[in-house]
PDB file of N, CA and C in Angstrom:
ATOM      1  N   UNK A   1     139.045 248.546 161.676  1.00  0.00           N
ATOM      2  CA  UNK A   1     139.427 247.296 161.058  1.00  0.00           C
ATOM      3  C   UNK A   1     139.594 247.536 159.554  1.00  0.00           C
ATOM      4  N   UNK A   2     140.894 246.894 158.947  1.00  0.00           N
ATOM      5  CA  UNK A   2     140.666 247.524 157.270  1.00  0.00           C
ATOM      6  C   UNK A   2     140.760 245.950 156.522  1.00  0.00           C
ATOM      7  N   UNK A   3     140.873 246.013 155.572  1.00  0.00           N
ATOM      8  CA  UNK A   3     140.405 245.488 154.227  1.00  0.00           C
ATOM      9  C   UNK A   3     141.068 244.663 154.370  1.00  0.00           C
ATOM     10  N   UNK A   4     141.429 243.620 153.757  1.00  0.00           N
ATOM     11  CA  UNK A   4     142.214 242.607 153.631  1.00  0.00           C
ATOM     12  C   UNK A   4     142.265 242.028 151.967  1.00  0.00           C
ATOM     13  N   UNK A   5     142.906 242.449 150.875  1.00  0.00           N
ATOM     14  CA  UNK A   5     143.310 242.350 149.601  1.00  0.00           C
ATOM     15  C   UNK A   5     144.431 240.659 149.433  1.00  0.00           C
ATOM     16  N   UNK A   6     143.992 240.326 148.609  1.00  0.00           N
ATOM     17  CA  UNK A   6     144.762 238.701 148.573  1.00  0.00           C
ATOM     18  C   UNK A   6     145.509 239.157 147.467  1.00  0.00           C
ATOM     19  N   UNK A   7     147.009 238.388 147.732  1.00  0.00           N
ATOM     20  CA  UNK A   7     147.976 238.804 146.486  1.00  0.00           C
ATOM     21  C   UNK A   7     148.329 237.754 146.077  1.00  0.00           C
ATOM     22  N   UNK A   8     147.950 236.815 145.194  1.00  0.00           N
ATOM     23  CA  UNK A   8     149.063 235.461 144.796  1.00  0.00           C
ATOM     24  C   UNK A   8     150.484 235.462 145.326  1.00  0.00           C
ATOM     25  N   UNK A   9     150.927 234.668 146.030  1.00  0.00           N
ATOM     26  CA  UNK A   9     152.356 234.650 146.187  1.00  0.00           C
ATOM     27  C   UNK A   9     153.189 233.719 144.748  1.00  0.00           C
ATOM     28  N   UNK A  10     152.811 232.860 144.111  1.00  0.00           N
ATOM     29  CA  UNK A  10     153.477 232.760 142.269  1.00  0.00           C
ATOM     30  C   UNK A  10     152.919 234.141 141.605  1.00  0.00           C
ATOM     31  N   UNK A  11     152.023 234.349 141.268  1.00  0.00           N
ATOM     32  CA  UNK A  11     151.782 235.443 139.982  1.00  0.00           C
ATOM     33  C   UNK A  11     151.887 237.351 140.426  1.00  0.00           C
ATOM     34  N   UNK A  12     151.211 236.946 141.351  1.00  0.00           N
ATOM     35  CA  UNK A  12     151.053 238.657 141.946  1.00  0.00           C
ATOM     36  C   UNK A  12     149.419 239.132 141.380  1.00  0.00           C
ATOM     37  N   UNK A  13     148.647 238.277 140.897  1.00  0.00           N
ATOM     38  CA  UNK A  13     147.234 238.634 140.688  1.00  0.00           C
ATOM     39  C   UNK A  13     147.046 239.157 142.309  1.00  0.00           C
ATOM     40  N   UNK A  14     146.350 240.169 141.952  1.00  0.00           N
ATOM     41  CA  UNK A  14     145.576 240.422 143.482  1.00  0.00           C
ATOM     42  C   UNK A  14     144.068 240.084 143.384  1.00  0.00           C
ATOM     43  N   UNK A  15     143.064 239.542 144.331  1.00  0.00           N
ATOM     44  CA  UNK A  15     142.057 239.768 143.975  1.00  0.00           C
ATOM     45  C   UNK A  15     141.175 240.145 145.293  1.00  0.00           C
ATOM     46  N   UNK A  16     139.768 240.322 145.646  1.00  0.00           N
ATOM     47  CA  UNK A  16     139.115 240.501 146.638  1.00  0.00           C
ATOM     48  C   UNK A  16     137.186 239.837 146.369  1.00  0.00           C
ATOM     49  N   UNK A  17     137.112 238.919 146.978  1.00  0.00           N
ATOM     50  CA  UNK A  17     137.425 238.348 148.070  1.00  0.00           C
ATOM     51  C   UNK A  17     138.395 237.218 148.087  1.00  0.00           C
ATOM     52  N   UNK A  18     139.016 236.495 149.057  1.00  0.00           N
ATOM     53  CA  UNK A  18     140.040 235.020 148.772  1.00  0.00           C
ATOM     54  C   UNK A  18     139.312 234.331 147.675  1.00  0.00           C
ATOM     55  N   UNK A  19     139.706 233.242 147.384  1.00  0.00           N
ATOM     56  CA  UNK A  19     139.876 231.877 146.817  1.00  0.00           C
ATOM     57  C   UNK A  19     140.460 231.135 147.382  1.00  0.00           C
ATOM     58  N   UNK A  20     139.971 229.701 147.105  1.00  0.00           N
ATOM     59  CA  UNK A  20     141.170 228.749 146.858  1.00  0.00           C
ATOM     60  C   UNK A  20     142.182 229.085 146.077  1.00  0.00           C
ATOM     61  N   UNK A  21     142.123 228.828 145.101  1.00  0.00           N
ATOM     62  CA  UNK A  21     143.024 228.920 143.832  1.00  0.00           C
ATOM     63  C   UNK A  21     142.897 230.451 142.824  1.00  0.00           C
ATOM     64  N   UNK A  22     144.242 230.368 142.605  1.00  0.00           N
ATOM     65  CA  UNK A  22     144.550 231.748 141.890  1.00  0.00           C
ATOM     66  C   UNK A  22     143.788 231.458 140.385  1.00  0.00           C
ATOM     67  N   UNK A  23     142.967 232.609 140.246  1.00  0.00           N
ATOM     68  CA  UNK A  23     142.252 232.260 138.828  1.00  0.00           C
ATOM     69  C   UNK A  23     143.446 232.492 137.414  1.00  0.00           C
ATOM     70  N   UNK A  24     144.480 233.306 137.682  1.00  0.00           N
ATOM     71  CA  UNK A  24     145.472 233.133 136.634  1.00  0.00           C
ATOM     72  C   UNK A  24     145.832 232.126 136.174  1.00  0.00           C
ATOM     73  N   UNK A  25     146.749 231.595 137.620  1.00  0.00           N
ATOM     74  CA  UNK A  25     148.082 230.715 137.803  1.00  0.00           C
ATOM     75  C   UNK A  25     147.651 229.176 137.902  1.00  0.00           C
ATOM     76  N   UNK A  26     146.688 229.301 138.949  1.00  0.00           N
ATOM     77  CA  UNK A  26     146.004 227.887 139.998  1.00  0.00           C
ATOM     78  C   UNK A  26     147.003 227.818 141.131  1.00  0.00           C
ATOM     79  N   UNK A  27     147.588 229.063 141.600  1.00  0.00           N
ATOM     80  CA  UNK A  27     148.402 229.011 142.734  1.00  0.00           C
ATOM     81  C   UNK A  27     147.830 229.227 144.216  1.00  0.00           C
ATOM     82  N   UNK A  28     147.985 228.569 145.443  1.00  0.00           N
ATOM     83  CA  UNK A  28     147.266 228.570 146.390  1.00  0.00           C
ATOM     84  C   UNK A  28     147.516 229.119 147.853  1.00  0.00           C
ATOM     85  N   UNK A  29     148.827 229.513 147.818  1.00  0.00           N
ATOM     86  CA  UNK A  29     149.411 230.535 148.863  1.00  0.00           C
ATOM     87  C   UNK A  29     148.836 232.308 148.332  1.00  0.00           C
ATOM     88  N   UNK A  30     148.531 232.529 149.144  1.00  0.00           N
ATOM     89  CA  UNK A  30     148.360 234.355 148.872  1.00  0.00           C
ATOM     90  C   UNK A  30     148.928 234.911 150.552  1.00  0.00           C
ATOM     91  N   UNK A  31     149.322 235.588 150.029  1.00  0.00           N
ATOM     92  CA  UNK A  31     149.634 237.358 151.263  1.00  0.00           C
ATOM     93  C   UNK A  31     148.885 238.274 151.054  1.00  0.00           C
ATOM     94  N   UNK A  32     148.138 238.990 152.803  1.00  0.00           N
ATOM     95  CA  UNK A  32     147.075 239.735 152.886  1.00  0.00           C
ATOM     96  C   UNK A  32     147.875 241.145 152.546  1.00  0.00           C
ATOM     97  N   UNK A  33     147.411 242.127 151.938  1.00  0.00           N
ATOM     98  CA  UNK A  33     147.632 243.076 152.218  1.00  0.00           C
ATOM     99  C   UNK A  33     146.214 243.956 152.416  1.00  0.00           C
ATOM    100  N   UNK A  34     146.718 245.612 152.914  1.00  0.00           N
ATOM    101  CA  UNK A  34     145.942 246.390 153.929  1.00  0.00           C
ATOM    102  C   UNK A  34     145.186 246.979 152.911  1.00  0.00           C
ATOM    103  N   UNK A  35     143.726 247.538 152.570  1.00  0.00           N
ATOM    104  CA  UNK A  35     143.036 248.249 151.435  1.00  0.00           C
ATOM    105  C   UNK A  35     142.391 249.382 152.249  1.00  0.00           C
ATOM    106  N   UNK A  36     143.241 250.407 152.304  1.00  0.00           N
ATOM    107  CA  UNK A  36     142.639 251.421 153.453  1.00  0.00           C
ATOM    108  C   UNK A  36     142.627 252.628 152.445  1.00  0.00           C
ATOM    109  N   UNK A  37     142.455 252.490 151.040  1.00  0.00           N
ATOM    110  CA  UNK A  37     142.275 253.962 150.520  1.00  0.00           C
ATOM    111  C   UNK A  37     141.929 253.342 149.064  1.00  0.00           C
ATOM    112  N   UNK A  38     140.802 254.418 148.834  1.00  0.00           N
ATOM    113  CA  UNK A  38     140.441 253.991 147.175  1.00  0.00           C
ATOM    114  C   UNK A  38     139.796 255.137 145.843  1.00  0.00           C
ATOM    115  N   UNK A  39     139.621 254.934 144.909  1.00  0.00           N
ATOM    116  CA  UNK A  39     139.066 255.742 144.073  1.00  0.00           C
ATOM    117  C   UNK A  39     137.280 255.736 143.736  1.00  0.00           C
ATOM    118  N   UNK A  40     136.298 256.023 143.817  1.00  0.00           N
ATOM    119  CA  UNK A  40     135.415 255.825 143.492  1.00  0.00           C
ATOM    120  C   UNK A  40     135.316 255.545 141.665  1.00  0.00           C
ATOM    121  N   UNK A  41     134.532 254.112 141.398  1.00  0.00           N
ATOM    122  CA  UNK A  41     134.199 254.613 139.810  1.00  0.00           C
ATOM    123  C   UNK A  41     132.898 254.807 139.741  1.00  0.00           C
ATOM    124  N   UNK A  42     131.910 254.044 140.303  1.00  0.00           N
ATOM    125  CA  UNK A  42     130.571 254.704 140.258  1.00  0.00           C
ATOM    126  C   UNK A  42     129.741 254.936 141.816  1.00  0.00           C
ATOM    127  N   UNK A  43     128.813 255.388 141.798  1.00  0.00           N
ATOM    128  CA  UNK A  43     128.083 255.474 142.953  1.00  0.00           C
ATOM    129  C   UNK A  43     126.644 255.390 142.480  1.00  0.00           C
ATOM    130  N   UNK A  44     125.713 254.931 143.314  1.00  0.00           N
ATOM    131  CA  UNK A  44     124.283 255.031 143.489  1.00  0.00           C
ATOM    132  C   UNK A  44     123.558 254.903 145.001  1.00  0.00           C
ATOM    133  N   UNK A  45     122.183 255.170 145.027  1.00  0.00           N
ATOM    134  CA  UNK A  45     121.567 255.455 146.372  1.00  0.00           C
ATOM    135  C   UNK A  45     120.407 254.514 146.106  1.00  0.00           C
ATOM    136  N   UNK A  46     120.250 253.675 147.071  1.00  0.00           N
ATOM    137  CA  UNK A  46     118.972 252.556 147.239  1.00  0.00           C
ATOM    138  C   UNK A  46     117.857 253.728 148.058  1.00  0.00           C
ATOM    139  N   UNK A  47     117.098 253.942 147.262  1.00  0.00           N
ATOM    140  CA  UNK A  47     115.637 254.532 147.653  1.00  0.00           C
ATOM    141  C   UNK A  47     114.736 254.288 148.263  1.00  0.00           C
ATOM    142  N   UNK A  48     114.321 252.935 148.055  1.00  0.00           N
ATOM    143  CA  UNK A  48     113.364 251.858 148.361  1.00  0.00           C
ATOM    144  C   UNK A  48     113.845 250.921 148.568  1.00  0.00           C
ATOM    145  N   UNK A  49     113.639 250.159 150.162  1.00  0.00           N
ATOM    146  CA  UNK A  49     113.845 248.750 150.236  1.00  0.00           C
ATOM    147  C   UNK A  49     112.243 248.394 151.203  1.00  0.00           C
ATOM    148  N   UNK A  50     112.393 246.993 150.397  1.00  0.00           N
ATOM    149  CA  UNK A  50     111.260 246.465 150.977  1.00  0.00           C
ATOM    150  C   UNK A  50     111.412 246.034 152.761  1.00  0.00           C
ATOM    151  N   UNK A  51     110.439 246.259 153.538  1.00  0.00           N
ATOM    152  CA  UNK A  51     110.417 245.902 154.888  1.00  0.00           C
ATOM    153  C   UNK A  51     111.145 246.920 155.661  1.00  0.00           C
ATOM    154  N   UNK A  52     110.839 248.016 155.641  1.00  0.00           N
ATOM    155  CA  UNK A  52     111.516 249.383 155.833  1.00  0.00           C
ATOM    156  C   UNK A  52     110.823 250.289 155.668  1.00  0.00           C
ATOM    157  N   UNK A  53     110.900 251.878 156.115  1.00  0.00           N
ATOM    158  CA  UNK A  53     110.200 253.032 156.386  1.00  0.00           C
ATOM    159  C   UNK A  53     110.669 253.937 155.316  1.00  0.00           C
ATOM    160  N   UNK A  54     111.994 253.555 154.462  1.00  0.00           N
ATOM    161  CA  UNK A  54     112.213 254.409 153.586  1.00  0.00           C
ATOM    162  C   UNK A  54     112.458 255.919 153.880  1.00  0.00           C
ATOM    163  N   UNK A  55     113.036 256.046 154.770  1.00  0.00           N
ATOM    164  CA  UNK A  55     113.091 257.344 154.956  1.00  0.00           C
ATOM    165  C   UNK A  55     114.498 257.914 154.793  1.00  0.00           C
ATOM    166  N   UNK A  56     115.418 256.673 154.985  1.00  0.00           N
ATOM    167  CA  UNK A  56     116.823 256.995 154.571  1.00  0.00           C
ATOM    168  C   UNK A  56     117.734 256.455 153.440  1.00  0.00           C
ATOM    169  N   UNK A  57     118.183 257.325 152.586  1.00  0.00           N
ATOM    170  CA  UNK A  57     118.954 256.412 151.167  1.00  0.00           C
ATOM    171  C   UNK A  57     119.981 256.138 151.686  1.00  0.00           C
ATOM    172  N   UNK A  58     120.068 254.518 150.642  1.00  0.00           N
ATOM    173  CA  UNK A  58     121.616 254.178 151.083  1.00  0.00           C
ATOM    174  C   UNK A  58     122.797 254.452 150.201  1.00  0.00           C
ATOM    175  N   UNK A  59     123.814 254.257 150.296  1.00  0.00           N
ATOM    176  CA  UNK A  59     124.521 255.064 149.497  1.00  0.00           C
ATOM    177  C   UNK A  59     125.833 253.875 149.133  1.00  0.00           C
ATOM    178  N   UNK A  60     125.807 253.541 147.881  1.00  0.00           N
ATOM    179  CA  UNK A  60     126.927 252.885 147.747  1.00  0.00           C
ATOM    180  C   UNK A  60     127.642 252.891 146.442  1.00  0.00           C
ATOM    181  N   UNK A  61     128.882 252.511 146.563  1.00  0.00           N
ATOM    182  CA  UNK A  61     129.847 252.735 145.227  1.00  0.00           C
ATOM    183  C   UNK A  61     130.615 251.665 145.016  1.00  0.00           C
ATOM    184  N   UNK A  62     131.340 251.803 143.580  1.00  0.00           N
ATOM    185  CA  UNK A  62     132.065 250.420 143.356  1.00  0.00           C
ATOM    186  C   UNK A  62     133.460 251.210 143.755  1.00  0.00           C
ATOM    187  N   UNK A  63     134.519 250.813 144.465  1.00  0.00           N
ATOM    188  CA  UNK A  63     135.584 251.588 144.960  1.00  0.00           C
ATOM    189  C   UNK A  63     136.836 250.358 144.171  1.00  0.00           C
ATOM    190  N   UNK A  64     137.399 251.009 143.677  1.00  0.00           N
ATOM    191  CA  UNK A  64     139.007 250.386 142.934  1.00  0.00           C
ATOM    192  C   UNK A  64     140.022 251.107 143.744  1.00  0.00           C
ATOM    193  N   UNK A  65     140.538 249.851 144.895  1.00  0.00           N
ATOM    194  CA  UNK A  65     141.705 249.754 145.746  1.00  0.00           C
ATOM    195  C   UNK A  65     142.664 250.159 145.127  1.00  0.00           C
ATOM    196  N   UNK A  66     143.811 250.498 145.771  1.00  0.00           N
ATOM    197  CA  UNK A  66     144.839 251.147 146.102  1.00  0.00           C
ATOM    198  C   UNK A  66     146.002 249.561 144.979  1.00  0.00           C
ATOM    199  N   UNK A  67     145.047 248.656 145.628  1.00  0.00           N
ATOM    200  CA  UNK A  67     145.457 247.164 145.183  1.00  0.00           C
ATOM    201  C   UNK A  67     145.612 246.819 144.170  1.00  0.00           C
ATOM    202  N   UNK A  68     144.248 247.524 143.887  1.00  0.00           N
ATOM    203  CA  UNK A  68     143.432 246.582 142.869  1.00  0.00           C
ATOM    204  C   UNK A  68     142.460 246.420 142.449  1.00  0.00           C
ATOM    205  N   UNK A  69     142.027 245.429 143.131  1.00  0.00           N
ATOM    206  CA  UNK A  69     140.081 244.914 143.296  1.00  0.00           C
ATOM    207  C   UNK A  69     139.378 246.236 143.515  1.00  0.00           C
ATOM    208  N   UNK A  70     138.058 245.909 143.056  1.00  0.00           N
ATOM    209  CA  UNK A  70     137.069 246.637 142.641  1.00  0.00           C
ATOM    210  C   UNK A  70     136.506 246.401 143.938  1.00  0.00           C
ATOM    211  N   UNK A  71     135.732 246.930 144.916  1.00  0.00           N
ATOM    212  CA  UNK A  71     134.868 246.685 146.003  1.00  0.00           C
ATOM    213  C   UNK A  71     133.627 247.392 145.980  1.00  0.00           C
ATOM    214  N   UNK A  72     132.852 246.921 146.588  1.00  0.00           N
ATOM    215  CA  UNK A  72     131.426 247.944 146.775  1.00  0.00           C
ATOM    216  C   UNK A  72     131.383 247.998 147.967  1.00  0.00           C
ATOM    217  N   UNK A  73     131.346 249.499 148.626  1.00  0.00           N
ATOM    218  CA  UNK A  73     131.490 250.064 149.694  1.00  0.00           C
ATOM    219  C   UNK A  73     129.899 251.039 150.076  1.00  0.00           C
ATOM    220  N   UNK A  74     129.529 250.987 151.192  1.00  0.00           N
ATOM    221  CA  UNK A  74     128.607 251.771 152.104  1.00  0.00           C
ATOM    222  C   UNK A  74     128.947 253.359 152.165  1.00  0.00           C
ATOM    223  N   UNK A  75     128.299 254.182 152.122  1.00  0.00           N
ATOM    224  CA  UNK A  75     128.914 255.612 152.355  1.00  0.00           C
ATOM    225  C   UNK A  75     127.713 256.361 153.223  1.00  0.00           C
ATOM    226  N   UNK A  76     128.303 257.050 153.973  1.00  0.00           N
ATOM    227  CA  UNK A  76     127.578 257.947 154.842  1.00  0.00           C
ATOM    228  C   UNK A  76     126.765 259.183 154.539  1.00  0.00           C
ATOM    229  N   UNK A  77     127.460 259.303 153.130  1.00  0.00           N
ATOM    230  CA  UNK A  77     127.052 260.638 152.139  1.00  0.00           C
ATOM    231  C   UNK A  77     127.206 260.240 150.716  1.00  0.00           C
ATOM    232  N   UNK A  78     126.441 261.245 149.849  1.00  0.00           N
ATOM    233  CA  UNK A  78     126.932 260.865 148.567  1.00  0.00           C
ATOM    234  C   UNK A  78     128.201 261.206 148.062  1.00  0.00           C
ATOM    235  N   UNK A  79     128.311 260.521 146.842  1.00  0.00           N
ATOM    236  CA  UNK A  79     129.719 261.014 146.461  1.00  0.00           C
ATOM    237  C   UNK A  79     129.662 260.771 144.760  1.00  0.00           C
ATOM    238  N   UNK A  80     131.351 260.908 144.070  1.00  0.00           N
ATOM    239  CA  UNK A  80     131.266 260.744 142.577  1.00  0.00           C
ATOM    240  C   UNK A  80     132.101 259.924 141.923  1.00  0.00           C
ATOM    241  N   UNK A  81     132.255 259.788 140.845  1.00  0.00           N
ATOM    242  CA  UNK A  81     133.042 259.164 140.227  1.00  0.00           C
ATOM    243  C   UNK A  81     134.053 259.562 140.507  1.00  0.00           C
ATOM    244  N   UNK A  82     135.188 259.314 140.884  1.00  0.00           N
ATOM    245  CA  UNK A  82     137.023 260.270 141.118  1.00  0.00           C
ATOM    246  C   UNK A  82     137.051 260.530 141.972  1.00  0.00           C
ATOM    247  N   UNK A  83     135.809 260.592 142.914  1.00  0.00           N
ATOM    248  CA  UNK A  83     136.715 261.149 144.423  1.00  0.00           C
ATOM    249  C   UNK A  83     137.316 260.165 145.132  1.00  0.00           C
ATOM    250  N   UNK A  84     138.023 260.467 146.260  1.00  0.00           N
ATOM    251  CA  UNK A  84     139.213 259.483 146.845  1.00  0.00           C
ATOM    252  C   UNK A  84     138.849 259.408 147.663  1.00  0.00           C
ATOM    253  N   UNK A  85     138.721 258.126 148.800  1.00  0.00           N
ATOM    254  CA  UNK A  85     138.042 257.841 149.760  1.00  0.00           C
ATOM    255  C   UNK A  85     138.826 257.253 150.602  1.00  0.00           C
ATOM    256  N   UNK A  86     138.770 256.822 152.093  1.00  0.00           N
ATOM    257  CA  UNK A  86     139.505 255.967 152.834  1.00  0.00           C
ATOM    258  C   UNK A  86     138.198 254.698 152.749  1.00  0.00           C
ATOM    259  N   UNK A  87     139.077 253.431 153.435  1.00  0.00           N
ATOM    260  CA  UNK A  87     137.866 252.149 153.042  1.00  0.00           C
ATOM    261  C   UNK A  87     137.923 251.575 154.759  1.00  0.00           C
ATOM    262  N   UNK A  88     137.275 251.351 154.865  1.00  0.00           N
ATOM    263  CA  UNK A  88     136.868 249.977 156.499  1.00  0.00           C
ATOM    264  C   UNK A  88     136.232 249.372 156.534  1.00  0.00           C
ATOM    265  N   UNK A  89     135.987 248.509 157.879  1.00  0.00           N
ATOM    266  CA  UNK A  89     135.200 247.652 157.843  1.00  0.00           C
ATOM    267  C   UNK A  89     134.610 247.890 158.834  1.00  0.00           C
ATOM    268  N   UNK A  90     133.019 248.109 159.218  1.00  0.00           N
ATOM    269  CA  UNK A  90     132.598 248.566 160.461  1.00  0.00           C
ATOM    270  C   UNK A  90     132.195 247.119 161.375  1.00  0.00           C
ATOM    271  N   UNK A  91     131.276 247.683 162.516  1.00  0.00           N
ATOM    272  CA  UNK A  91     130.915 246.242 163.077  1.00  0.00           C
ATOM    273  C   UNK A  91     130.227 245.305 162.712  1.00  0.00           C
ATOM    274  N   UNK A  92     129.239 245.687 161.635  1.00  0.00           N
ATOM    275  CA  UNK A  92     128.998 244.744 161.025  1.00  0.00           C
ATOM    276  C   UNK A  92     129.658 243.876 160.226  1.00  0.00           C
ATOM    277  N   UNK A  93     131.026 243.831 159.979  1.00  0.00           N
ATOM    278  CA  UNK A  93     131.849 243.971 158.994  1.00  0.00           C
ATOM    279  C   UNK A  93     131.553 244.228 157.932  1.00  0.00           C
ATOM    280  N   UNK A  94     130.273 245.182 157.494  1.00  0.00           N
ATOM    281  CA  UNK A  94     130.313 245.622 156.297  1.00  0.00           C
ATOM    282  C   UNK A  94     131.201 246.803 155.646  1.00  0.00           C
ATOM    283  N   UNK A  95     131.636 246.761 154.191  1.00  0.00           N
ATOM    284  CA  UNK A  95     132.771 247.818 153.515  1.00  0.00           C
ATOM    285  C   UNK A  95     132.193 248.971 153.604  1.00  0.00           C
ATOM    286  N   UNK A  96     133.119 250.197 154.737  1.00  0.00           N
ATOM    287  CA  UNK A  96     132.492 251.525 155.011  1.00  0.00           C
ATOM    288  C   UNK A  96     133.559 252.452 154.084  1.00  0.00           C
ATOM    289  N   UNK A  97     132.818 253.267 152.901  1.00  0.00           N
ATOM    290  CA  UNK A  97     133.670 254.639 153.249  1.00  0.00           C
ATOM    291  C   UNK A  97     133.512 255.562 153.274  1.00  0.00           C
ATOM    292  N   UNK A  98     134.586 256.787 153.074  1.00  0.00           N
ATOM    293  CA  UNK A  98     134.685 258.097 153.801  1.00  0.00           C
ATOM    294  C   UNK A  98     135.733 258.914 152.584  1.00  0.00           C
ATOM    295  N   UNK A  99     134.809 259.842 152.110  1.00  0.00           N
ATOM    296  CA  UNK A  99     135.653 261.265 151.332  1.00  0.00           C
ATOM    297  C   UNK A  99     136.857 261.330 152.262  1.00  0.00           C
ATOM    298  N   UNK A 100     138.371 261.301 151.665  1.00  0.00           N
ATOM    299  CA  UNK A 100     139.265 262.137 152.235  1.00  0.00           C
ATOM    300  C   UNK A 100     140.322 260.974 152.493  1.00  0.00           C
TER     301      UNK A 100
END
């Protein structure tokens, strides 16, 4: 399942997640487009969460679409600033990605 990026249909702002209204314009039609590849700008690993065994870090980054929007994505591994990633959505529908 992939991403779903909102594009103003007056301005062309893209943003993620919807709105009502376009924060540019105040325009209220948008077209979905697909966010299936991105750049990493930062990453970090949750160490500690409360109500948990702690035994596994989590791993997440702020990812800047192909689009646009900035997302924070789940990762399976670590990663860095610049590397290029593909983006999804797993069953939880939470934002998954993947080096490559």
């Amino acid at each position: 399942m992939s991403i779903k990026i909102f594009r103003c249909t007056h301005c062309g702002t893209t943003l993620f997640p919807a709105r009502y209204l376009c924060p540019s314009c105040g325009g209220t039609e948008w077209s979905a487009l697909d966010a299936e590849r991105g750049v990493v700008t930062a990453a970090t690993a949750v160490r500690r969460r409360v109500g948990t065994d702690n035994s596994d870090d989590i791993h997440l980054a702020s990812v800047a679409t192909e689009a646009g929007p900035i997302v924070v994505a789940r990762l399976d591994s670590p990663v860095e600033s610049g590397d290029a990633v593909s983006l999804a959505l797993d069953a939880q529908h939470r934002i998954v990605a993947r080096r490559g």
